[in-house]
C-alpha atoms as a PDB file:
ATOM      1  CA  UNK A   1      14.830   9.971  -4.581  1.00  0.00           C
ATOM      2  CA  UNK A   2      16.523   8.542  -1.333  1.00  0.00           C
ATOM      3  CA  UNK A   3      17.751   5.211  -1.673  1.00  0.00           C
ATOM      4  CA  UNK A   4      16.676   2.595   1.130  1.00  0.00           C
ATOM      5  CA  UNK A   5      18.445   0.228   2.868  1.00  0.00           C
ATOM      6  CA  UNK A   6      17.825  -3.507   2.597  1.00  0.00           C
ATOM      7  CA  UNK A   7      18.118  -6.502   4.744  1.00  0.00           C
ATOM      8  CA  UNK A   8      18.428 -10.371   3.556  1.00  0.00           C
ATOM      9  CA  UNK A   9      18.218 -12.931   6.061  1.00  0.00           C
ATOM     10  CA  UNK A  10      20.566 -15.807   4.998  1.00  0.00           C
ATOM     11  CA  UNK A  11      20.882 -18.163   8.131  1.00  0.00           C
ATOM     12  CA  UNK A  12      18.114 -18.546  10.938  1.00  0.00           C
ATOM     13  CA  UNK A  13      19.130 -21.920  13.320  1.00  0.00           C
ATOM     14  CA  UNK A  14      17.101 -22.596  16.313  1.00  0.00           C
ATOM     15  CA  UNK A  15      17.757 -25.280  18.609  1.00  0.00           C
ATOM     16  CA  UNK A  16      15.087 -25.489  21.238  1.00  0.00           C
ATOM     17  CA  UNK A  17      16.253 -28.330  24.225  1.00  0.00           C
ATOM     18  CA  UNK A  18      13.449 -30.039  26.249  1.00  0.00           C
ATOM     19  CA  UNK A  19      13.870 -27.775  29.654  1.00  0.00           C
ATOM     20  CA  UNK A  20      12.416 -24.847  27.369  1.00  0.00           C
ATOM     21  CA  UNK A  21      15.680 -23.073  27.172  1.00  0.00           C
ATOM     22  CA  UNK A  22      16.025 -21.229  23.578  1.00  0.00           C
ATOM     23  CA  UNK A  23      19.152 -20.483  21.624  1.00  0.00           C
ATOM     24  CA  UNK A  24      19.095 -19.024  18.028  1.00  0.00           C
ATOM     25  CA  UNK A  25      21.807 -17.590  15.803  1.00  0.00           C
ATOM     26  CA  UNK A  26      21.037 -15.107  13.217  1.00  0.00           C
ATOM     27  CA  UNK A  27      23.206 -13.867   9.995  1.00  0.00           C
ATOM     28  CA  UNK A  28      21.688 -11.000   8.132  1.00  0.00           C
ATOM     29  CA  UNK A  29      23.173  -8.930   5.341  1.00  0.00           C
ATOM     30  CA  UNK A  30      22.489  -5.268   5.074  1.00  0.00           C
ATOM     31  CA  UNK A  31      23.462  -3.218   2.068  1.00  0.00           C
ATOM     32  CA  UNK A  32      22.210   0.099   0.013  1.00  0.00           C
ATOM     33  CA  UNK A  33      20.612  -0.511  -3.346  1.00  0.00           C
ATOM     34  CA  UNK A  34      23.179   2.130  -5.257  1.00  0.00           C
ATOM     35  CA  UNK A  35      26.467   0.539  -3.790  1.00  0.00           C
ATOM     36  CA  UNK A  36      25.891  -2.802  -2.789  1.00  0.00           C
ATOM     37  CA  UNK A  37      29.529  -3.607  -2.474  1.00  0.00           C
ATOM     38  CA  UNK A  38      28.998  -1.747   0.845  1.00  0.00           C
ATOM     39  CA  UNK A  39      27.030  -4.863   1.917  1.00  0.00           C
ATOM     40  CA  UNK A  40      27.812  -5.368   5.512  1.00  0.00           C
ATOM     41  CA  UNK A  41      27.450  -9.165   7.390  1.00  0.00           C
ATOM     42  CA  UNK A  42      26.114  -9.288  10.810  1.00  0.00           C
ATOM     43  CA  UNK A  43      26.246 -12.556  12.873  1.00  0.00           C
ATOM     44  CA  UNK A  44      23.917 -12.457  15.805  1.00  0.00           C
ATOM     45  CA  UNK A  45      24.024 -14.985  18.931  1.00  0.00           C
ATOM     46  CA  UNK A  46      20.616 -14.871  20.956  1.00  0.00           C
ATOM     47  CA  UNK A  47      19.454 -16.886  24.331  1.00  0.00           C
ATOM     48  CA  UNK A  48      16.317 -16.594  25.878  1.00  0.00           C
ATOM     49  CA  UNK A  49      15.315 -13.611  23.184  1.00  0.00           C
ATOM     50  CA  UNK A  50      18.433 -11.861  24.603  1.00  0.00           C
ATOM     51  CA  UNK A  51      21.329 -11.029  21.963  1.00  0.00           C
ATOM     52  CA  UNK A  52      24.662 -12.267  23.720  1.00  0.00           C
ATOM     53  CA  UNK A  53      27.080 -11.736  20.506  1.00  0.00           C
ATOM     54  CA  UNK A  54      27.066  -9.850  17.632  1.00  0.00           C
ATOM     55  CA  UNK A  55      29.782 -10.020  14.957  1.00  0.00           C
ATOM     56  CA  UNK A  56      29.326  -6.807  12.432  1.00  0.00           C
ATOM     57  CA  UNK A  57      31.911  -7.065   9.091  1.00  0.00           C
ATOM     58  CA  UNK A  58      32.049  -3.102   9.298  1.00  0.00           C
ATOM     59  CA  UNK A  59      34.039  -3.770  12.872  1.00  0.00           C
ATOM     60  CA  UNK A  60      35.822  -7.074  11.801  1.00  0.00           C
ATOM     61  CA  UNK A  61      35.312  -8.374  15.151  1.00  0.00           C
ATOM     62  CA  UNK A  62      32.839  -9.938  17.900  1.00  0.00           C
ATOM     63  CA  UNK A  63      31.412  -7.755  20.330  1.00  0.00           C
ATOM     64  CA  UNK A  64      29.411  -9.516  23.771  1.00  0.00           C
ATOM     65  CA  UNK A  65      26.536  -7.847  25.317  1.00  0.00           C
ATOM     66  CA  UNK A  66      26.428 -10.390  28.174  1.00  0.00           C
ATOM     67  CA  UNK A  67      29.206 -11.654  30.526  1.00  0.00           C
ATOM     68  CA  UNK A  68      28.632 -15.164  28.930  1.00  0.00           C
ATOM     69  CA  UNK A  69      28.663 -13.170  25.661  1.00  0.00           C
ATOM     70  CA  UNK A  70      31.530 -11.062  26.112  1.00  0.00           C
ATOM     71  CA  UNK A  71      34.106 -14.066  27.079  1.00  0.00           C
ATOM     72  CA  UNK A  72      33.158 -15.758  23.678  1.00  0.00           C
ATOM     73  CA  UNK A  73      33.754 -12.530  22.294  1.00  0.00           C
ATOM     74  CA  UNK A  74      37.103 -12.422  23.353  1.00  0.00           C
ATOM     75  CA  UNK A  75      37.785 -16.251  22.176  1.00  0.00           C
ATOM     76  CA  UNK A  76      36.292 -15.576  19.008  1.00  0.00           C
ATOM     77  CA  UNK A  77      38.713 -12.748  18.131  1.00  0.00           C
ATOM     78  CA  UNK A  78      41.427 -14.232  19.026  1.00  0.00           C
ATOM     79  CA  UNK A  79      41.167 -17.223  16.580  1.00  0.00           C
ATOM     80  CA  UNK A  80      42.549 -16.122  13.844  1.00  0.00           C
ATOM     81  CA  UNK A  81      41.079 -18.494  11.215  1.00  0.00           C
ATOM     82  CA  UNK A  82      37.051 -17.960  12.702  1.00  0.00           C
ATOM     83  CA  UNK A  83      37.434 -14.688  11.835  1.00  0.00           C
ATOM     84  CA  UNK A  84      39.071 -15.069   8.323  1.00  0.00           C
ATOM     85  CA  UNK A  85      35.708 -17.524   7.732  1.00  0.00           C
ATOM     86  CA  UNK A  86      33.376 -14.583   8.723  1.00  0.00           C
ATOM     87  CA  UNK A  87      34.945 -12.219   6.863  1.00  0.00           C
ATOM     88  CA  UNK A  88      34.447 -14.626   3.682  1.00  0.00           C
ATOM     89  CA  UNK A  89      31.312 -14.530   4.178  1.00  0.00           C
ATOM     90  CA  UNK A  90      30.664 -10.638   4.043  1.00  0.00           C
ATOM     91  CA  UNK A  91      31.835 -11.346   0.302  1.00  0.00           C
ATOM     92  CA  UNK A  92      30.424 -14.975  -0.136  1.00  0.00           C
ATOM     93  CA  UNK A  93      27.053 -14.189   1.383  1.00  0.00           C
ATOM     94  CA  UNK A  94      26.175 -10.604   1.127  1.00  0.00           C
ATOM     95  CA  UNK A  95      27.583  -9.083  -1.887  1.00  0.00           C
ATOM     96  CA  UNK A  96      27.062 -12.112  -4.313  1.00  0.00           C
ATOM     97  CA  UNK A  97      22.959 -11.771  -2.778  1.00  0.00           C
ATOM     98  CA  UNK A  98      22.891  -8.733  -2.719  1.00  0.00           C
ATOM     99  CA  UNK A  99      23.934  -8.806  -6.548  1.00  0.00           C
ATOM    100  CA  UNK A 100      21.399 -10.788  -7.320  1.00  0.00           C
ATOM    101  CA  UNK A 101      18.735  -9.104  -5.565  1.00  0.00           C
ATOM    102  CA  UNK A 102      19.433  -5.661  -7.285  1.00  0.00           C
ATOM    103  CA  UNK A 103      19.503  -7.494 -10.833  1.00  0.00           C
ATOM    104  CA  UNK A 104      16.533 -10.070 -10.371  1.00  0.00           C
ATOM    105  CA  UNK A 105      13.821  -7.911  -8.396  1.00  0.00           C
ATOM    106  CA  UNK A 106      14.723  -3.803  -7.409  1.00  0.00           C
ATOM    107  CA  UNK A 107      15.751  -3.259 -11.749  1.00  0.00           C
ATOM    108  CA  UNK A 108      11.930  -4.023 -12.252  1.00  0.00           C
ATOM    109  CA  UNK A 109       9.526  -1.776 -11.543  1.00  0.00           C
ATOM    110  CA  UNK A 110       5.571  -0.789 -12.492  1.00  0.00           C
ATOM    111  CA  UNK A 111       4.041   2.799 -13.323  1.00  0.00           C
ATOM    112  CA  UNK A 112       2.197   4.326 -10.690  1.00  0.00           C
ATOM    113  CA  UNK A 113      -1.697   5.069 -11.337  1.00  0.00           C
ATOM    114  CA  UNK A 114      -2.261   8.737 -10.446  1.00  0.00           C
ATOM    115  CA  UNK A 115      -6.017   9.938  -9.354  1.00  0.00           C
ATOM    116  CA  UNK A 116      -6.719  13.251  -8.661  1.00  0.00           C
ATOM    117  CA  UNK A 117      -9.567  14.317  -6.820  1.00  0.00           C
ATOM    118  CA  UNK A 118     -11.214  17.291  -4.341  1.00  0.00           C
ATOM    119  CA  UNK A 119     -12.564  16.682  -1.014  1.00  0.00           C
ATOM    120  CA  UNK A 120     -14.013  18.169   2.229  1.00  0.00           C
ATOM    121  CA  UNK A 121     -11.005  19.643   4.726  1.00  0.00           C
ATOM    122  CA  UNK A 122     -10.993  18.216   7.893  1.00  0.00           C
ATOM    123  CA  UNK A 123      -9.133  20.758  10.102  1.00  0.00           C
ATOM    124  CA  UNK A 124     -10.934  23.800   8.789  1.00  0.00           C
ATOM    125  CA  UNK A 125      -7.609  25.791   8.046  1.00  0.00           C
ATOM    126  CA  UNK A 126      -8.811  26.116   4.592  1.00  0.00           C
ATOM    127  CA  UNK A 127     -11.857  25.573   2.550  1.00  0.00           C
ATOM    128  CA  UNK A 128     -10.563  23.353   0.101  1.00  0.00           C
ATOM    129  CA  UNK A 129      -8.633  19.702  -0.026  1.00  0.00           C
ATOM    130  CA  UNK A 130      -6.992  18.311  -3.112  1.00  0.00           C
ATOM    131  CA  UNK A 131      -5.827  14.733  -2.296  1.00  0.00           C
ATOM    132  CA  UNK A 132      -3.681  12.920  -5.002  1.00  0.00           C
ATOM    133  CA  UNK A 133      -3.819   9.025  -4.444  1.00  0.00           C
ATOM    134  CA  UNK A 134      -1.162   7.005  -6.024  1.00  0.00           C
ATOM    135  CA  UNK A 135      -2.147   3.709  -6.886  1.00  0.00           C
ATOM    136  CA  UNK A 136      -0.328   0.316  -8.210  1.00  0.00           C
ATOM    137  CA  UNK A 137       3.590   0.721  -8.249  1.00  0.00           C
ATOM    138  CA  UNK A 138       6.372  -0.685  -7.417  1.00  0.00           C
ATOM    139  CA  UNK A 139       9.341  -0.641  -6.013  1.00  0.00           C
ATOM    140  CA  UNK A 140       8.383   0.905  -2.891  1.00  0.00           C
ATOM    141  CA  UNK A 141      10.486   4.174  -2.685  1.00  0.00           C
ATOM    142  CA  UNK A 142       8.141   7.082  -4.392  1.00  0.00           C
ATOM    143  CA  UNK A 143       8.431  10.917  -4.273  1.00  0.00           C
ATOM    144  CA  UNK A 144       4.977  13.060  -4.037  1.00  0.00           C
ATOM    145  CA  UNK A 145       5.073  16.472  -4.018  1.00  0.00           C
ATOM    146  CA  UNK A 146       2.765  19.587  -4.826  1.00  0.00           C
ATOM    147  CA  UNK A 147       3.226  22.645  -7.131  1.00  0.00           C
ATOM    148  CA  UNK A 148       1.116  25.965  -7.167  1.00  0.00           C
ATOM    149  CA  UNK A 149       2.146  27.892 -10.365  1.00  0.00           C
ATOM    150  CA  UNK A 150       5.321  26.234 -10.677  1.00  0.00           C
ATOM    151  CA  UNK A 151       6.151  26.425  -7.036  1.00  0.00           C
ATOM    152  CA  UNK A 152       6.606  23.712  -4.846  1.00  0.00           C
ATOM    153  CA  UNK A 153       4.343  24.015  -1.904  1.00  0.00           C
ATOM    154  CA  UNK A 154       6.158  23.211   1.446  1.00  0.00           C
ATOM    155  CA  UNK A 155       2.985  23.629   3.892  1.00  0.00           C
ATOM    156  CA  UNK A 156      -0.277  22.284   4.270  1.00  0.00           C
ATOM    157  CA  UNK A 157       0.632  18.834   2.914  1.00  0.00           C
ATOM    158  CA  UNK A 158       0.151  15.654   4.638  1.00  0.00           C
ATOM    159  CA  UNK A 159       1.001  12.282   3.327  1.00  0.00           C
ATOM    160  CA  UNK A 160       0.851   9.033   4.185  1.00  0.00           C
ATOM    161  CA  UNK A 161       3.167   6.258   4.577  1.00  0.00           C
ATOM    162  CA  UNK A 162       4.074   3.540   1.538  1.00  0.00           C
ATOM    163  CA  UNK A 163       0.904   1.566   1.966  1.00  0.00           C
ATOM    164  CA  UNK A 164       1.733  -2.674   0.476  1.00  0.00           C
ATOM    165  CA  UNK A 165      -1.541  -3.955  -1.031  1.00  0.00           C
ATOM    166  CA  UNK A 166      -0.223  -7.519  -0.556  1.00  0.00           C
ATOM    167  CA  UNK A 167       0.380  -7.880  -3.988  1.00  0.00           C
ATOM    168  CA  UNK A 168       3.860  -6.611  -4.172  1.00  0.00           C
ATOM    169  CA  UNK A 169       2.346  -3.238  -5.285  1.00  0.00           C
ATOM    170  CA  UNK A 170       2.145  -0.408  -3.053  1.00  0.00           C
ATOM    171  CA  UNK A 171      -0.084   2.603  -3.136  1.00  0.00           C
ATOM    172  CA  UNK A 172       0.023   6.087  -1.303  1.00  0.00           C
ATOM    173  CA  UNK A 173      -1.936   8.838  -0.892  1.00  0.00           C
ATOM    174  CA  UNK A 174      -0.881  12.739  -0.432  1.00  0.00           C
ATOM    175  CA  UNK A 175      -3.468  15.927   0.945  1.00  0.00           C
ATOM    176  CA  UNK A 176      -3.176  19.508   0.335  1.00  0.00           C
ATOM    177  CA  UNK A 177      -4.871  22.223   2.130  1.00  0.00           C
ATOM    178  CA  UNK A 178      -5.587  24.879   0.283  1.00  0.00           C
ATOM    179  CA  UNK A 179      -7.092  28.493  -0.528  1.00  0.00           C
ATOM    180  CA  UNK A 180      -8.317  28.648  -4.156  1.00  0.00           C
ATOM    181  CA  UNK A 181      -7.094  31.690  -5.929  1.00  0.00           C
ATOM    182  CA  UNK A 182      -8.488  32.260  -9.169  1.00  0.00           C
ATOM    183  CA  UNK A 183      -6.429  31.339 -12.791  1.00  0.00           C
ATOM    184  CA  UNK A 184      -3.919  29.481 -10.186  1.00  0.00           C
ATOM    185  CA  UNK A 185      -2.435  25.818 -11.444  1.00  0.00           C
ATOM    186  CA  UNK A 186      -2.258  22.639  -8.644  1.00  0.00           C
ATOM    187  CA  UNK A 187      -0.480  19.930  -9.896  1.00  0.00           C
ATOM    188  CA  UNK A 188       0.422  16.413  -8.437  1.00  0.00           C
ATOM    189  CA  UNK A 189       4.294  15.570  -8.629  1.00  0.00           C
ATOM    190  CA  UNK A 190       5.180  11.896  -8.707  1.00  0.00           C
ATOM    191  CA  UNK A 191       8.678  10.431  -8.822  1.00  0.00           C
ATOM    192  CA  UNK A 192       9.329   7.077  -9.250  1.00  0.00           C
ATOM    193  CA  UNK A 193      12.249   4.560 -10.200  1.00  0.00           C
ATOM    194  CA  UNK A 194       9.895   3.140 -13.195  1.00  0.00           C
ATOM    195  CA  UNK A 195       9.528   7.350 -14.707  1.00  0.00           C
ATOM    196  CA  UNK A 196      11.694   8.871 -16.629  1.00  0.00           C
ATOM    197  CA  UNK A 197      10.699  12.350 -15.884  1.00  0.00           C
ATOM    198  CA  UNK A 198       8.443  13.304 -13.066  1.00  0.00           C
ATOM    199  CA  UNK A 199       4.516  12.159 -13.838  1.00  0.00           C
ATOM    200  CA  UNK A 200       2.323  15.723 -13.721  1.00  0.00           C
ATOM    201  CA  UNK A 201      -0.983  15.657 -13.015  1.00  0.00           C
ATOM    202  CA  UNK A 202      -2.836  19.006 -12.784  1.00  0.00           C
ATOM    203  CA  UNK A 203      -5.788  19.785 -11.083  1.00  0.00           C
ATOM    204  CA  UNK A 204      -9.275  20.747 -13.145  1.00  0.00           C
ATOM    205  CA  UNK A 205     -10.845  24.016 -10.504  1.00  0.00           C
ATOM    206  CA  UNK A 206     -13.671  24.469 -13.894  1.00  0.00           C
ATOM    207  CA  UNK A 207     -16.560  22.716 -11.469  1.00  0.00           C
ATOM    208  CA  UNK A 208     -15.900  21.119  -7.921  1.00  0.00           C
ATOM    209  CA  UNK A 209     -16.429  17.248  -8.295  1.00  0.00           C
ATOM    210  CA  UNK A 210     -19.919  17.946  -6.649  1.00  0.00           C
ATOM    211  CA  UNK A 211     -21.512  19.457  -8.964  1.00  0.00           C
ATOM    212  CA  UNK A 212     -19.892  17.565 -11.804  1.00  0.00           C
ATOM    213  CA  UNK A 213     -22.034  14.061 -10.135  1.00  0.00           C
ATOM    214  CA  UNK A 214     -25.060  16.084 -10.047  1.00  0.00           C
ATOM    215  CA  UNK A 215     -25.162  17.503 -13.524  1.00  0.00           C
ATOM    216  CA  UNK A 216     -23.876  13.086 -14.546  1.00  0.00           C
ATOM    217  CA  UNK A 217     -26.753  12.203 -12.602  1.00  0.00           C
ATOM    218  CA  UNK A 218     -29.486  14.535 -13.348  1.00  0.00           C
ATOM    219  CA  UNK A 219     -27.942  13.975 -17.427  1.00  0.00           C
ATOM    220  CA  UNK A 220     -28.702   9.732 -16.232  1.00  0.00           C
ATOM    221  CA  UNK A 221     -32.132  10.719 -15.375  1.00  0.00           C
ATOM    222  CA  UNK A 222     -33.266  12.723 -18.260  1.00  0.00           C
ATOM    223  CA  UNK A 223     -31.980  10.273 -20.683  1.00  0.00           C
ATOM    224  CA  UNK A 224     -33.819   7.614 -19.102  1.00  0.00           C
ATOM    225  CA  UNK A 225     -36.764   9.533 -18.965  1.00  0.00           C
ATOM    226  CA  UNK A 226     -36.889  10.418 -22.269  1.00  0.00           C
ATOM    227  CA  UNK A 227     -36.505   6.454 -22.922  1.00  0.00           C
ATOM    228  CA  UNK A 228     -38.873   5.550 -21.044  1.00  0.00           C
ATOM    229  CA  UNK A 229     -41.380   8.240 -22.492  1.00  0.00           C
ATOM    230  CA  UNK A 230     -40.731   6.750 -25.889  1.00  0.00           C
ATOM    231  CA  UNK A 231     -40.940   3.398 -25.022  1.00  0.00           C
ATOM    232  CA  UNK A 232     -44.510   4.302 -23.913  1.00  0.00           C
ATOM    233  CA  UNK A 233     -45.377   6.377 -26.770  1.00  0.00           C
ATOM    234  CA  UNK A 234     -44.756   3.462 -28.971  1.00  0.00           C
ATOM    235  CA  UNK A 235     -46.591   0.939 -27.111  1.00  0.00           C
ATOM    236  CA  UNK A 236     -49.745   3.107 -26.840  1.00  0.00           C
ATOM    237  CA  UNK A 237     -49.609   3.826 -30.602  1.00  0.00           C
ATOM    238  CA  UNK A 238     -49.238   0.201 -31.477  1.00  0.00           C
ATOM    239  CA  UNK A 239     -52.368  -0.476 -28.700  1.00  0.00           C
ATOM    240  CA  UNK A 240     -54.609   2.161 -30.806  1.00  0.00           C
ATOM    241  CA  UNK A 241     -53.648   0.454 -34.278  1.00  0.00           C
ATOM    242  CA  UNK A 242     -55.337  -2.346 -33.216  1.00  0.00           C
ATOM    243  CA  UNK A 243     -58.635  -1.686 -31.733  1.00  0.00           C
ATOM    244  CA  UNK A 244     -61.547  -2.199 -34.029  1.00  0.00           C
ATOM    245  CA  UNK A 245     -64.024   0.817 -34.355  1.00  0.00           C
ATOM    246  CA  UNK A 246     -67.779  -0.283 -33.754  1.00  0.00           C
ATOM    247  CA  UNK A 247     -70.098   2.346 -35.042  1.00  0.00           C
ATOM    248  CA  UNK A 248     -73.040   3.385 -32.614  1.00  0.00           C
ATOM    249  CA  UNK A 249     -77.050   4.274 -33.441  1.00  0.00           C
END
């Protein structure tokens, strides 16, 4: 699976004078969960919403985007010592949080749920739709893919983005397009940081889902039929056990 890219605001100032001018600075640390002694600081200066300076640790310098920016730019890099404290803090701030990060909350992860099911296609290409919803995992980052005997299928698949439930699980949800062919095998891929080996769901072509709730529910209604017959049965016999017999001339 790709790895992402993560960023950790550490420092968000904002003074706000009285005339309704604004002025903000913003440091932010951005790093890649595999190496994150790549961690890279970035010091932004903003006025009005408008970035003036940026200092990035991957330049080692300050770089102005206004005219007012750009002349603090150049005073900034030529003091020796401000940029000695910034680049401490590429080491001080990023890498020591991003350490911590990595240990304390991307090493845990949940199992995915994984629920198969048919439905109707929508663009009529083909008379069939498998979609494989992915329920209930975490971290975000997740691989799902289709095979067809094997085979990876490449075409006819449309998927979703990483959806967040709001409870630090995600959930995502893939379609596939399809022909049946008889004796073929459909399977669901899933790869995820909290598997070992890809998860393998395959997909059941015995009886589409449709007819599987009719034959549940008209099962439901028999069985309750047949209760309800008994339950009557019963009651009329009891009814008939106690009615006293009055002979007639």
């Amino acid at each position: 699976m790709t790895s992402s890219l993560l960023s950790c605001c550490l420092l968000f100032l904002t003074v706000c004078p009285t005339d309704g001018f604004l002025e903000y600075v913003l440091g932010r640390c951005e790093f890649n969960i595999t190496d994150v002694n790549k961690a890279e600081f970035i010091y932004s200066s903003f006025y009005n919403r408008k970035e003036q300076l940026r200092y990035s640790s991957s330049l080692g310098k300050y770089v102005g985007f206004t005219a007012y920016g750009v002349k603090n730019a150049e005073r900034a890099n030529n003091d020796t010592g401000a940029l000695s404290q910034m680049k401490a803090n590429t080491e001080r701030f990023c890498r020591f949080n991003a350490g911590i990060w990595k240990e304390t909350v991307l090493s845990k992860s949940v199992k995915p749920d994984v629920v198969l099911y048919s439905s109707t296609s929508s663009s009529g290409r083909h008379p069939s739709m498998l979609v494989c919803s992915v329920y209930d995992f975490f971290p975000k980052q997740i691989q799902v893919s289709w095979l067809r005997d094997g085979q990876k299928i490449t075409s006819d698949v449309t998927s979703t983005e990483e959806l967040a439930d709001g409870d630090w699980y995600y959930q995502v949800h893939s379609e596939l397009e399809y022909t049946p062919r008889s004796g073929e095998k459909i399977s669901c891929v899933v790869e995820h940081a909290s598997l070992d080996k890809p998860l393998i769901t395959d997909w059941d072509p015995s009886m589409p889902e449709s007819e599987r709730n009719k034959i549940a529910i008209g099962a439901s209604g028999l069985v309750l039929g047949l209760i309800l017959s008994l339950a009557g049965f019963i009651y009329y016999k009891r009814k008939a056990q106690g009615r006293i017999l009055v002979p007639t001339n």
